[in-house]
C-alpha atoms as a PDB file:
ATOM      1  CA  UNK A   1     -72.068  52.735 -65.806  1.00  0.00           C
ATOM      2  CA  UNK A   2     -70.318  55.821 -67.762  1.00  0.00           C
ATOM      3  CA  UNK A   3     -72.252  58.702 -68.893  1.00  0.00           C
ATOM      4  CA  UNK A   4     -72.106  60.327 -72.306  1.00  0.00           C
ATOM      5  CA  UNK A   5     -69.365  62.764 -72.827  1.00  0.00           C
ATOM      6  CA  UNK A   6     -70.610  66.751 -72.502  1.00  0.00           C
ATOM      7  CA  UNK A   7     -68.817  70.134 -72.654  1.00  0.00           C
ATOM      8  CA  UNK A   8     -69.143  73.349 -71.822  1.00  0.00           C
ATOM      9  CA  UNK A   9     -67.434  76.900 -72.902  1.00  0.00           C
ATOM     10  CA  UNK A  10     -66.455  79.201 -69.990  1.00  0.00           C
ATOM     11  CA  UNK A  11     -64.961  82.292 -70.192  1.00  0.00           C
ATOM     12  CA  UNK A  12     -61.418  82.353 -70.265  1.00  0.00           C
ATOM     13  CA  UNK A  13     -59.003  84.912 -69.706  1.00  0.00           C
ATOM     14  CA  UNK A  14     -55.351  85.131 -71.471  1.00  0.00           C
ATOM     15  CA  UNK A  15     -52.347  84.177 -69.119  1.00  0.00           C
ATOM     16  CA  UNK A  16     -48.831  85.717 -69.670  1.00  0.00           C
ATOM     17  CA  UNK A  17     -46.024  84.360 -68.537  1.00  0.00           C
ATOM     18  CA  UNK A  18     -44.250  85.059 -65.193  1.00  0.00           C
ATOM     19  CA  UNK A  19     -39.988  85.713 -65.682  1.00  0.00           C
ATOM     20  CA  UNK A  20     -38.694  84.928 -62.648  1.00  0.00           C
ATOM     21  CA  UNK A  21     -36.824  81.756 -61.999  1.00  0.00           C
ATOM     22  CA  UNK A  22     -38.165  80.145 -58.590  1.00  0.00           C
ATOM     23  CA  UNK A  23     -36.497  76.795 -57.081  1.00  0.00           C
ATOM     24  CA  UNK A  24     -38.386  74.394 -56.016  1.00  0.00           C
ATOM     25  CA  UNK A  25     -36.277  70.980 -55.652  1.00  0.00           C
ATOM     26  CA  UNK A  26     -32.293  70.984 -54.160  1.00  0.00           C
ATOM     27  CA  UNK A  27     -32.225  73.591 -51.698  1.00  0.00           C
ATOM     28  CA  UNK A  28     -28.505  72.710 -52.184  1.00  0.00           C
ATOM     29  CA  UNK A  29     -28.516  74.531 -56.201  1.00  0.00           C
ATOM     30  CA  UNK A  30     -30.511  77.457 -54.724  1.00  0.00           C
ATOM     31  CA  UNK A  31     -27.420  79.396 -55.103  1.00  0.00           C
ATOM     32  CA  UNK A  32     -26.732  78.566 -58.732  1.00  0.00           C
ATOM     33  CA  UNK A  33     -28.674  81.030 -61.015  1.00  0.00           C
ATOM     34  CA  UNK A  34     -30.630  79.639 -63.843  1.00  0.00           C
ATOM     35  CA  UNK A  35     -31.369  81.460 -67.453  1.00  0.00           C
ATOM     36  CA  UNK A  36     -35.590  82.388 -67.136  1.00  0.00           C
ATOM     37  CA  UNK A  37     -37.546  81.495 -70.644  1.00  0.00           C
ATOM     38  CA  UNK A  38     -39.526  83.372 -72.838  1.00  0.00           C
ATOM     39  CA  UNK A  39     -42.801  80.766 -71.340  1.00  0.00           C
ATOM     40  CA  UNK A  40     -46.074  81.952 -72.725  1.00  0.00           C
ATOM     41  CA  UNK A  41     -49.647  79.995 -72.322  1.00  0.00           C
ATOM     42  CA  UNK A  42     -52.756  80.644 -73.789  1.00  0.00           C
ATOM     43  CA  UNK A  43     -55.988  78.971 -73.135  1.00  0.00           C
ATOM     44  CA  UNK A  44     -57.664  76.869 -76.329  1.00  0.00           C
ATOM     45  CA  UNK A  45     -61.046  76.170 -76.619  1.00  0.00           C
ATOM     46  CA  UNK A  46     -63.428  75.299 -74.005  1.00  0.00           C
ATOM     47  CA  UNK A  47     -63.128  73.019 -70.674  1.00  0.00           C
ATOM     48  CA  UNK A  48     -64.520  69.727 -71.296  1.00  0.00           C
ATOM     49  CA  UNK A  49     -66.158  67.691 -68.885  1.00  0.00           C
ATOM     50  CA  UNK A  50     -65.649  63.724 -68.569  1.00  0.00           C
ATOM     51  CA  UNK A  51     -67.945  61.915 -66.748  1.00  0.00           C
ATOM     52  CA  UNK A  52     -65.907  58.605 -66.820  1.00  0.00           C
ATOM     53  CA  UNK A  53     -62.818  60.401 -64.680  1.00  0.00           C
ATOM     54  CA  UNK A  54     -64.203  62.033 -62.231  1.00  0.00           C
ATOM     55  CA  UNK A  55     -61.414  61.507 -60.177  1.00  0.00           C
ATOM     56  CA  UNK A  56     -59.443  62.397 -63.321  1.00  0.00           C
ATOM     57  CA  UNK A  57     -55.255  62.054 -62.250  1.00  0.00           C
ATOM     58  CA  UNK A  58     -52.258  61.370 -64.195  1.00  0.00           C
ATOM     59  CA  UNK A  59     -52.294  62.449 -68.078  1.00  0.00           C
ATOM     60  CA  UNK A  60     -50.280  61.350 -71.343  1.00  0.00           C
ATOM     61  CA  UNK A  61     -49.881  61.976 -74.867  1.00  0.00           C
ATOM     62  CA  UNK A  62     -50.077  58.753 -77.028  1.00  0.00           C
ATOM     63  CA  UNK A  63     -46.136  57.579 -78.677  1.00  0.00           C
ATOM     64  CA  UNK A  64     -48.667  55.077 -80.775  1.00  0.00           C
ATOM     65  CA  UNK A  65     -51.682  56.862 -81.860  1.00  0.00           C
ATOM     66  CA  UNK A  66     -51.488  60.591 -82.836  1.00  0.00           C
ATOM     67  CA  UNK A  67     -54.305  62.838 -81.094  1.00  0.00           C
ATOM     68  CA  UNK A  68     -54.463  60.464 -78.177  1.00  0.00           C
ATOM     69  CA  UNK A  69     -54.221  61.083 -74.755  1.00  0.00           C
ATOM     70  CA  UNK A  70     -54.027  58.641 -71.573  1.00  0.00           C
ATOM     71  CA  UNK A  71     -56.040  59.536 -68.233  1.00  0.00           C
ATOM     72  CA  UNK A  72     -57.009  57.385 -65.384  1.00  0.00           C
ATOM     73  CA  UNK A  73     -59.121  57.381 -61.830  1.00  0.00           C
ATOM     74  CA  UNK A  74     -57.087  57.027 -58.914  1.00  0.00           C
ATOM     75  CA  UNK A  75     -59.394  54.583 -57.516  1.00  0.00           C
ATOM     76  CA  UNK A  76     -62.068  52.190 -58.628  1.00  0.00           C
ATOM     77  CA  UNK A  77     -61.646  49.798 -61.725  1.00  0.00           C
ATOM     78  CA  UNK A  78     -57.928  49.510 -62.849  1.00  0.00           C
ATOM     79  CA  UNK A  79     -59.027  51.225 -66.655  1.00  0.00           C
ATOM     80  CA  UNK A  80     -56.525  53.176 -68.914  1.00  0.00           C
ATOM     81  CA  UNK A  81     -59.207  56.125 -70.863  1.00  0.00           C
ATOM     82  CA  UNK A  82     -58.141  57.148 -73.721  1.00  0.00           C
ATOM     83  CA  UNK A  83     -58.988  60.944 -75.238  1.00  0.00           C
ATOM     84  CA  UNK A  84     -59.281  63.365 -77.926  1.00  0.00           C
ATOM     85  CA  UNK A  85     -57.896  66.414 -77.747  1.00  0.00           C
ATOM     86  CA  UNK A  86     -61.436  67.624 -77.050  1.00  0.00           C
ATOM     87  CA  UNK A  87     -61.943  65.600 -74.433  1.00  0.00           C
ATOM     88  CA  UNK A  88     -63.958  62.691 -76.184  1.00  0.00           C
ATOM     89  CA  UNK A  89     -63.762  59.129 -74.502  1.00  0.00           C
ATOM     90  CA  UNK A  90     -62.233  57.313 -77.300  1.00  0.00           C
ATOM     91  CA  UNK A  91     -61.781  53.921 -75.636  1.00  0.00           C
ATOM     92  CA  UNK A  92     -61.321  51.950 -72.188  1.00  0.00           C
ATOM     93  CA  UNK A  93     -58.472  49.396 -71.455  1.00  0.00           C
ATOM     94  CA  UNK A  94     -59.347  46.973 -68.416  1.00  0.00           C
ATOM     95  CA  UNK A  95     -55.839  46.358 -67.065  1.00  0.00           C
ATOM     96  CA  UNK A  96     -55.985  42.416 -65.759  1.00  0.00           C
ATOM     97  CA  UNK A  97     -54.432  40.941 -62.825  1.00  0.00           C
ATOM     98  CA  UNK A  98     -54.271  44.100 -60.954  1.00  0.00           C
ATOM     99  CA  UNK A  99     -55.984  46.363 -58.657  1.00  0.00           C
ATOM    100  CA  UNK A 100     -55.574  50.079 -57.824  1.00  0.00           C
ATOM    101  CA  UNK A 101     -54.445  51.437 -54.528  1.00  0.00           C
ATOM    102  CA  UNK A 102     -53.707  54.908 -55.424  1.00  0.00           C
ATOM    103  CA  UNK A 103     -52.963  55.354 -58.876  1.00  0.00           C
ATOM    104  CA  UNK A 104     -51.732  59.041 -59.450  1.00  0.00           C
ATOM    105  CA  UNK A 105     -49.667  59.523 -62.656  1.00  0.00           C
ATOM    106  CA  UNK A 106     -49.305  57.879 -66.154  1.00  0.00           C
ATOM    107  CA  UNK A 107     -46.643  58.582 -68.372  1.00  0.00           C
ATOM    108  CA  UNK A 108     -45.797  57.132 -72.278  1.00  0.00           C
ATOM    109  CA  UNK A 109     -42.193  56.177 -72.681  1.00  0.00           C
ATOM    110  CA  UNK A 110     -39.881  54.022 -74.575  1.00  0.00           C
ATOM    111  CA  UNK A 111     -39.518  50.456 -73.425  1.00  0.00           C
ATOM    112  CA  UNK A 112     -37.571  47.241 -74.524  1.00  0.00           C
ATOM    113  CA  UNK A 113     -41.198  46.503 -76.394  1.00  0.00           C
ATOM    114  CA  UNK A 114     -40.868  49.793 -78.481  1.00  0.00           C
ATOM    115  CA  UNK A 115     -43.915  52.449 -76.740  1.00  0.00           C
ATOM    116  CA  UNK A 116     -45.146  51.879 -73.462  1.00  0.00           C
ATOM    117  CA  UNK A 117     -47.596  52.919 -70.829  1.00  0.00           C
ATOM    118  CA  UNK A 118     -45.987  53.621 -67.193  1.00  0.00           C
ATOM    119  CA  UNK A 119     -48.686  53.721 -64.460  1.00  0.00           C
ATOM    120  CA  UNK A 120     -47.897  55.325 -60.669  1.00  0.00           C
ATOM    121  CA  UNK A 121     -49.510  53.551 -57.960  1.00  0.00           C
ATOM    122  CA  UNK A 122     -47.496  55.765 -55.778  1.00  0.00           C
ATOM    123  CA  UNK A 123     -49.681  58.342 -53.697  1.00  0.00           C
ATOM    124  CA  UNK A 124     -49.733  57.542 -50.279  1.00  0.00           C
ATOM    125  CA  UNK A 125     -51.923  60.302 -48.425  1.00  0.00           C
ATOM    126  CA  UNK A 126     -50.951  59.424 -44.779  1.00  0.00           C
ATOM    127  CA  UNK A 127     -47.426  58.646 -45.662  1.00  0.00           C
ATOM    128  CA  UNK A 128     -47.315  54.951 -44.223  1.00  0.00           C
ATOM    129  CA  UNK A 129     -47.104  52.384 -47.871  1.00  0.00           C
ATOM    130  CA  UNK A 130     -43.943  49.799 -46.790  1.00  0.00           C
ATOM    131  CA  UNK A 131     -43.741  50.316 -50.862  1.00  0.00           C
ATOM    132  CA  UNK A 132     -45.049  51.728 -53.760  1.00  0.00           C
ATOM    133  CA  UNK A 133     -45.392  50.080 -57.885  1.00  0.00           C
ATOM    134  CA  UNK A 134     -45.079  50.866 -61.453  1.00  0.00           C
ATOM    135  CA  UNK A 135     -47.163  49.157 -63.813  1.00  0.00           C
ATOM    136  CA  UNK A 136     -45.566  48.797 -67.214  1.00  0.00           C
ATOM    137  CA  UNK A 137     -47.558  47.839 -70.265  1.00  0.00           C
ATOM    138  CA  UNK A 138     -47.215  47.848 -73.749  1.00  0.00           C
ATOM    139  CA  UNK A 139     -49.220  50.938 -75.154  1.00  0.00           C
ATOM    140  CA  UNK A 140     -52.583  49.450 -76.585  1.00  0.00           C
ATOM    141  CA  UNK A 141     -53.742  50.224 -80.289  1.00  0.00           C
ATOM    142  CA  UNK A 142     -57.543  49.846 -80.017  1.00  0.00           C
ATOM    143  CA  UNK A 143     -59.993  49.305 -76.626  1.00  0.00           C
ATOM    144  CA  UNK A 144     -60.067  46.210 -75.042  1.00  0.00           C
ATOM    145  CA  UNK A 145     -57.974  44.361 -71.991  1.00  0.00           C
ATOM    146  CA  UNK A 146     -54.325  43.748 -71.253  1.00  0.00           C
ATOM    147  CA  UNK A 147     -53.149  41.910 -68.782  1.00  0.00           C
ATOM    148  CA  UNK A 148     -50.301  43.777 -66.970  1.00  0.00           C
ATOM    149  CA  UNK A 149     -46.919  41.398 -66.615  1.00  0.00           C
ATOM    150  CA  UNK A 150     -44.640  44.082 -65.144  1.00  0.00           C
ATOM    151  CA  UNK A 151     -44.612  45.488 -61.663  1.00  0.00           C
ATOM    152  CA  UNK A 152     -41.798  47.234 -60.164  1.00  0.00           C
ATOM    153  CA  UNK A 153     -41.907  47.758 -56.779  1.00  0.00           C
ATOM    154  CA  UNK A 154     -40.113  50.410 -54.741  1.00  0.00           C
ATOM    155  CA  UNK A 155     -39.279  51.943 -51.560  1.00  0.00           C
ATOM    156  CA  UNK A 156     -37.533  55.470 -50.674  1.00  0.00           C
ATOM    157  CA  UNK A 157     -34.135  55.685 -49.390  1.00  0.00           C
ATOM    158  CA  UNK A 158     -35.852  57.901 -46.797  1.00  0.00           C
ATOM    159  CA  UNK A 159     -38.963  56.720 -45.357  1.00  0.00           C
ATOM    160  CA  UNK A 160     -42.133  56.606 -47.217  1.00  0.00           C
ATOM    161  CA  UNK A 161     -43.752  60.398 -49.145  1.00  0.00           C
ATOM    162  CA  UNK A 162     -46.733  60.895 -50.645  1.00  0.00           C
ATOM    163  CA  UNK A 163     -46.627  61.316 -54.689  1.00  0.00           C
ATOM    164  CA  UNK A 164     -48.371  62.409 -57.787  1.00  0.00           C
ATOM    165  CA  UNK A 165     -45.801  62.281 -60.404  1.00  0.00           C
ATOM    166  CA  UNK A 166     -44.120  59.652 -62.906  1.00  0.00           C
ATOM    167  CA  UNK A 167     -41.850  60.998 -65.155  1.00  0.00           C
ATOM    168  CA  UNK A 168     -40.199  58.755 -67.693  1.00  0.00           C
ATOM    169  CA  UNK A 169     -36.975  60.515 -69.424  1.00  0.00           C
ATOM    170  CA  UNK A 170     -35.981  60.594 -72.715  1.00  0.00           C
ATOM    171  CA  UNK A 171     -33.477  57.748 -72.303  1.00  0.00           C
ATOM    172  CA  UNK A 172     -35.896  55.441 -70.325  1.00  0.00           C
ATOM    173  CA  UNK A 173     -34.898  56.419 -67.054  1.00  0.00           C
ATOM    174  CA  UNK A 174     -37.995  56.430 -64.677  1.00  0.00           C
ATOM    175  CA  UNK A 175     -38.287  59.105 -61.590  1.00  0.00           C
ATOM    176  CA  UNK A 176     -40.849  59.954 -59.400  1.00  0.00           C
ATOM    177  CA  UNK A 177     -41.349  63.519 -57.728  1.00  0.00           C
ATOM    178  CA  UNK A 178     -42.880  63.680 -54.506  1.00  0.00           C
ATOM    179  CA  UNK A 179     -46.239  66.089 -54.014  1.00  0.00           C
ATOM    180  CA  UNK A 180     -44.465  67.831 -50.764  1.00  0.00           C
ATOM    181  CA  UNK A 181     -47.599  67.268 -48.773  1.00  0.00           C
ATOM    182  CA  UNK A 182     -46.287  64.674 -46.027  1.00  0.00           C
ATOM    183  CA  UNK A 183     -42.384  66.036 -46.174  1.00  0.00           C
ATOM    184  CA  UNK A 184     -40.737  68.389 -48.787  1.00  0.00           C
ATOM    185  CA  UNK A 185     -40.621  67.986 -51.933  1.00  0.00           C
ATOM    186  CA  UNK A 186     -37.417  65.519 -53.398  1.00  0.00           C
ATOM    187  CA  UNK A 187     -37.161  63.618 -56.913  1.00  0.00           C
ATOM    188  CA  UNK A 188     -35.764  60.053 -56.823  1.00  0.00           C
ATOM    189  CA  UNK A 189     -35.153  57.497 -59.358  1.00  0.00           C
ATOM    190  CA  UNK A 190     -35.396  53.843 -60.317  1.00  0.00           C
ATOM    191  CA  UNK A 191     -32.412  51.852 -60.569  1.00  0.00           C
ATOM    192  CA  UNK A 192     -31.500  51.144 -64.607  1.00  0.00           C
ATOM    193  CA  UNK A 193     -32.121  47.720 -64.627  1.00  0.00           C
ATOM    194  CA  UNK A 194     -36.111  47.304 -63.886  1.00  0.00           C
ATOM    195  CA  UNK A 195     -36.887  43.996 -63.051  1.00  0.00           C
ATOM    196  CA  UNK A 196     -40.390  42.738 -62.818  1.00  0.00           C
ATOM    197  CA  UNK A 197     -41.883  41.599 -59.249  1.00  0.00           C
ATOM    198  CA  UNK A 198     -39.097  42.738 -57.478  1.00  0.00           C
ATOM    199  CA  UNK A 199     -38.877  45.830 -54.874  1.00  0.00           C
ATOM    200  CA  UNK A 200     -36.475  48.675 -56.127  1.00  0.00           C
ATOM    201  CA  UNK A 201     -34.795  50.967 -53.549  1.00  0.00           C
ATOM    202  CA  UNK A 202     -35.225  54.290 -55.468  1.00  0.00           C
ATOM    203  CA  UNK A 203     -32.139  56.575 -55.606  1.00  0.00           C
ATOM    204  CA  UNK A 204     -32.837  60.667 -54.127  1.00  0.00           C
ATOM    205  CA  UNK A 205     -31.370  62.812 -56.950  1.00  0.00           C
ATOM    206  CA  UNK A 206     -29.932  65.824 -55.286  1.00  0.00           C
ATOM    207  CA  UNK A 207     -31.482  67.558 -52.049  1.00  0.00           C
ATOM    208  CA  UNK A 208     -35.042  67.736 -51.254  1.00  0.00           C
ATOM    209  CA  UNK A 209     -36.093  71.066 -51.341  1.00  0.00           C
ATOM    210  CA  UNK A 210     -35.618  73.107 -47.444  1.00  0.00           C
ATOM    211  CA  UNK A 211     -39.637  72.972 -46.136  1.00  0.00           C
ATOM    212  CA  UNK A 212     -42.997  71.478 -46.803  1.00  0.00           C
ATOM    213  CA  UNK A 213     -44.077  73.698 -49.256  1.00  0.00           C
ATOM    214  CA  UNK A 214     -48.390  75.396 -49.130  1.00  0.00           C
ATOM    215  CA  UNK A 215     -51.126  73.484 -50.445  1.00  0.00           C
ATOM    216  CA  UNK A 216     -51.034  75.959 -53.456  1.00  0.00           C
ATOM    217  CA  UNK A 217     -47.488  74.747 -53.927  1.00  0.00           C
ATOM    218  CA  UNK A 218     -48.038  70.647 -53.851  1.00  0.00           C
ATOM    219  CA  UNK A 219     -46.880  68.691 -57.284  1.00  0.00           C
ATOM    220  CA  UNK A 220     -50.038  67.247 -58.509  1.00  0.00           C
ATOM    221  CA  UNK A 221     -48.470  66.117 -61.812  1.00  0.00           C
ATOM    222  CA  UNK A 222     -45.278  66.078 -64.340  1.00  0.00           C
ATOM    223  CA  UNK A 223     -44.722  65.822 -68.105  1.00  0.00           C
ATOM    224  CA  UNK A 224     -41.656  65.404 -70.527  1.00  0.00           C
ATOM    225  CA  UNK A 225     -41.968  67.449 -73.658  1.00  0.00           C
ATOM    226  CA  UNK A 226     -42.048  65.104 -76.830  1.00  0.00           C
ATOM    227  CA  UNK A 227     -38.580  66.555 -77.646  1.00  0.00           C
ATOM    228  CA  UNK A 228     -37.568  65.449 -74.243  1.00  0.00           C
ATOM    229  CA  UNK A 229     -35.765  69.019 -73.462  1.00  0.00           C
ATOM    230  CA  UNK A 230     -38.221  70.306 -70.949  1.00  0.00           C
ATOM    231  CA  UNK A 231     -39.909  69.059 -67.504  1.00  0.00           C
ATOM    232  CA  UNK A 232     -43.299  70.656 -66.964  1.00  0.00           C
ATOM    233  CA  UNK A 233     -44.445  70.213 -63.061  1.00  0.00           C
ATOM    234  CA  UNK A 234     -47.518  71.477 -61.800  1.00  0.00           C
ATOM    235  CA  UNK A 235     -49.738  72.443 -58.781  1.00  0.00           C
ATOM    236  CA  UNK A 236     -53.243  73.157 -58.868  1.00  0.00           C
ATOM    237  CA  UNK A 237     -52.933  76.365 -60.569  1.00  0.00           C
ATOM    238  CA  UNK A 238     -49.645  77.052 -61.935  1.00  0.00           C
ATOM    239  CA  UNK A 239     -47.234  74.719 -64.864  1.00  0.00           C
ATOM    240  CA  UNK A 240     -43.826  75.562 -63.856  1.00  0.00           C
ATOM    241  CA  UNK A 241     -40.852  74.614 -66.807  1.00  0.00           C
ATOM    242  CA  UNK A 242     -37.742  72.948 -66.051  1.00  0.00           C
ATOM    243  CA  UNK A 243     -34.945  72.242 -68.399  1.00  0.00           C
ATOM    244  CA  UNK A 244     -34.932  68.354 -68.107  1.00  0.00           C
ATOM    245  CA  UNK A 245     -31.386  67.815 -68.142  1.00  0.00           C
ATOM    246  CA  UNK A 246     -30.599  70.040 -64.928  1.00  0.00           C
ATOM    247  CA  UNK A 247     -34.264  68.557 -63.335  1.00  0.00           C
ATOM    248  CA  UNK A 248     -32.916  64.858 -64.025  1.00  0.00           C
ATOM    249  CA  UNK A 249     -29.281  65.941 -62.472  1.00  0.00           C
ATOM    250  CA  UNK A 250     -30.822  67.226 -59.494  1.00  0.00           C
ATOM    251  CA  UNK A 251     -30.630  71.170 -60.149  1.00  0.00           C
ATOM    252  CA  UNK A 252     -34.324  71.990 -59.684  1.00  0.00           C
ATOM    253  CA  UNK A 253     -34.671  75.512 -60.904  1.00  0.00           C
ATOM    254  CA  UNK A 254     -37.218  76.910 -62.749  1.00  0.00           C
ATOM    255  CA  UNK A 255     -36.890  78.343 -66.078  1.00  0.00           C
ATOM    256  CA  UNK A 256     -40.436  79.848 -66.325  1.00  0.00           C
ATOM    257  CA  UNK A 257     -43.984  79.590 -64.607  1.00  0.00           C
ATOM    258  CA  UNK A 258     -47.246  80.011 -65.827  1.00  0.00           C
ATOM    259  CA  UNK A 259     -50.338  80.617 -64.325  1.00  0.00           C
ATOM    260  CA  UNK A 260     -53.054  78.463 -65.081  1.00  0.00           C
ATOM    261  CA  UNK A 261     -56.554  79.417 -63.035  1.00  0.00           C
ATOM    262  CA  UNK A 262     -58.055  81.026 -66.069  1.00  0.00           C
ATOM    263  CA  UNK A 263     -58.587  77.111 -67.221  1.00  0.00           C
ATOM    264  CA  UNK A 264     -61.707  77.262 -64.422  1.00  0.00           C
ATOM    265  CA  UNK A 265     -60.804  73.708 -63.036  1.00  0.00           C
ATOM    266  CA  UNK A 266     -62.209  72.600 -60.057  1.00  0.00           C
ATOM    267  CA  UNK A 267     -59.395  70.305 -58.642  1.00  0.00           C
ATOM    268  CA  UNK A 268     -56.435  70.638 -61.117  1.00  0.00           C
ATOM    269  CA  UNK A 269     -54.326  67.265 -61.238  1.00  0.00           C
ATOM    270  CA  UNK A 270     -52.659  66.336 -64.232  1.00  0.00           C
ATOM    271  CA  UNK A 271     -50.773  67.485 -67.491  1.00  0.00           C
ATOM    272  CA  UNK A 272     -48.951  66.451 -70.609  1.00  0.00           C
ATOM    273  CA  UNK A 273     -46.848  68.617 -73.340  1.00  0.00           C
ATOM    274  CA  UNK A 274     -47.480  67.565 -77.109  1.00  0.00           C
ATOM    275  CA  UNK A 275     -44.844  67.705 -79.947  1.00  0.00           C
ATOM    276  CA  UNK A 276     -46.798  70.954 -80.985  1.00  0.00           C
ATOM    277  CA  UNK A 277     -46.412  73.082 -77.647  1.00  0.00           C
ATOM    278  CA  UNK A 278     -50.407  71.995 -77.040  1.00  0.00           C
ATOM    279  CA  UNK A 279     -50.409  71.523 -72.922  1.00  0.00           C
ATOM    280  CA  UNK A 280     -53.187  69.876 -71.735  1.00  0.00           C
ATOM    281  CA  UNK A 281     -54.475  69.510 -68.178  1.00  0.00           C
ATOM    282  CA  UNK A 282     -56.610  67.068 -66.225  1.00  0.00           C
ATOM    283  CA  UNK A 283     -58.743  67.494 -63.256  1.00  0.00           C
ATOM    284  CA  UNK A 284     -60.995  66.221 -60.880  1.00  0.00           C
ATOM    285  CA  UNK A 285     -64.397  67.027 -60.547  1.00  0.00           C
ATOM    286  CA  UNK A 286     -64.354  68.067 -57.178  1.00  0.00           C
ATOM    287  CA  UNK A 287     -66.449  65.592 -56.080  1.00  0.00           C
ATOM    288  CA  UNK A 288     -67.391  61.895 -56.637  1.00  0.00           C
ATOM    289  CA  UNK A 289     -70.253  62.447 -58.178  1.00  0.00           C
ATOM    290  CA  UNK A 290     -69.002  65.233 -60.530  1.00  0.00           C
ATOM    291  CA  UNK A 291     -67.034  65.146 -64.010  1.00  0.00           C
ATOM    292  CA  UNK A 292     -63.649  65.521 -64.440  1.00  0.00           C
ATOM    293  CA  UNK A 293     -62.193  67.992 -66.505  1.00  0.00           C
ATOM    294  CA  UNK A 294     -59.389  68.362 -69.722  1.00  0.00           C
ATOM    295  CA  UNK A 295     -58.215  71.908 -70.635  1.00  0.00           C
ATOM    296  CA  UNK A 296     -55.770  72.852 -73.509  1.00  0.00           C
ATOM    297  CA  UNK A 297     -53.186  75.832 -73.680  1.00  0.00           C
ATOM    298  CA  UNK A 298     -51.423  76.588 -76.435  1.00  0.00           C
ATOM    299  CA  UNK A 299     -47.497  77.356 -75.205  1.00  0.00           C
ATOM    300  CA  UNK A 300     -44.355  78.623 -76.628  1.00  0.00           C
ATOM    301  CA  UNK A 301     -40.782  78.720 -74.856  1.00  0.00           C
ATOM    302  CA  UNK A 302     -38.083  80.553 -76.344  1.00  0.00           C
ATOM    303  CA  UNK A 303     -34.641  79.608 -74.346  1.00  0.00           C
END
């Protein structure tokens, strides 16, 4: 049974940006140079604490209804929550006809239907899923159920990785980034033509990046700005900003990062970028038992 919603203010400390460009994915562009951004983040308002995701993962801003955000528990009851900006549990969606395995990212994107919700059962902790799926549903106005009619299964060209991130683009095309914590970390993409209830061989876009990166350095999460122009990927403590078109062509070079540990999260998972430059960030608890977490930043990036 869920518990009421409660907050609480902590004391937060302003971040400023970080200039220099760092690669992450394509070892292969490491020798191409990319412009650094004017990136700065500053915290906004207090840390709110959600006691129905306290295993708080993926994170999206609402195409549908303005304000909205889209957070989910990566195990348990298949349930889309939706949010205020302050954190608020506005409303549950039961998802019928499936279960969760290890749901990790959510992402809002255009669909043949108009605005829909993408949902990543694709982590894999031990490396060892013969495939992974993509629920696709049509982005719900008000609480209730849907029952889920699309499922696109997948495999990697390479063997199986464990992931955190979904990333829809702005022209529909649908990529997942692995967390770098079985393998290094690679991006790969689903084929154009999605077809329901069949398994997808998903396409590596440019070269993996050249190690395994540190625990500090695993993807827990991705966004797509609302103007579509920038990538925002993210570890537990740090956002770092990609222009999308060279992320989606393989050249994986950061154009800014930004520290995030002033937000005061306990196990920082996932983000999403509003039309407004408002970043917000999910998080687990830390344990079972405890609440998860949404912080806002307000951000600016000057090119």
């Amino acid at each position: 049974m869920s518990q009421p919603f409660t907050s609480r203010t902590i004391r937060i400390i302003p971040v400023v940006l970080i200039l220099a460009a760092v690669p992450a994915i394509g070892s292969a562009h490491r020798q191409k140079p990319a412009a650094t951004a004017a990136v700065k983040c500053q915290p906004s308002g207090p840390l709110a604490r959600i006691s129905e995701l306290p295993e708080a993962s993926g994170l999206a801003i609402s195409r549908r209804t303005p304000g909205r955000l889209w957070s989910h528990n990566d195990s348990g009851e298949p349930v889309l929550v939706a949010l205020d900006a302050r954190g608020s549990v506005t409303a549950r969606v039961q998802l019928t006809g499936v279960k969760i395995d290890d749901w990790e990212g959510v992402a809002v994107g255009a669909c043949p239907g108009g605005s829909c919700v993408y949902i990543g059962d694709i982590g894999d902790n031990d490396a060892e899923r013969k495939r992974i799926t993509v629920y696709r549903v049509p982005e719900p106005a008000s609480e209730g159920s849907v029952a889920v009619k699309e499922a696109f299964h997948a495999t990697y060209p390479d063997g199986a990785h464990d992931a955190e991130t979904l990333l829809v683009a702005p022209d529909g095309g649908v990529f997942i980034v692995t967390k770098g914590e079985t393998g290094a970390i690679g991006l790969y993409r689903f084929p154009r033509d999605l077809r329901a209830g069949e398994t997808h061989r998903l396409e590596r876009v440019g070269e993996p990046a050249a190690k395994r990166p540190s625990e500090t350095e695993r993807i827990t999460d991705g966004t797509v700005s609302a103007d579509g122009a920038w990538v925002i990927l993210r570890t537990r403590g740090r956002l770092a900003f990609h222009r999308s078109a060279d992320l989606f062509a393989g050249r994986s070079v950061e154009a800014g990062r930004v520290d995030v540990t002033a937000a005061g999260e306990a196990q920082g998972e996932g983000v999403a970028m509003g039309a407004d430059g408002a970043v917000y960030l999910a998080g687990e608890g830390g344990g079972k038992s405890q609440p998860g977490t949404l912080a806002r930043f307000n951000c600016s990036i000057k090119p």
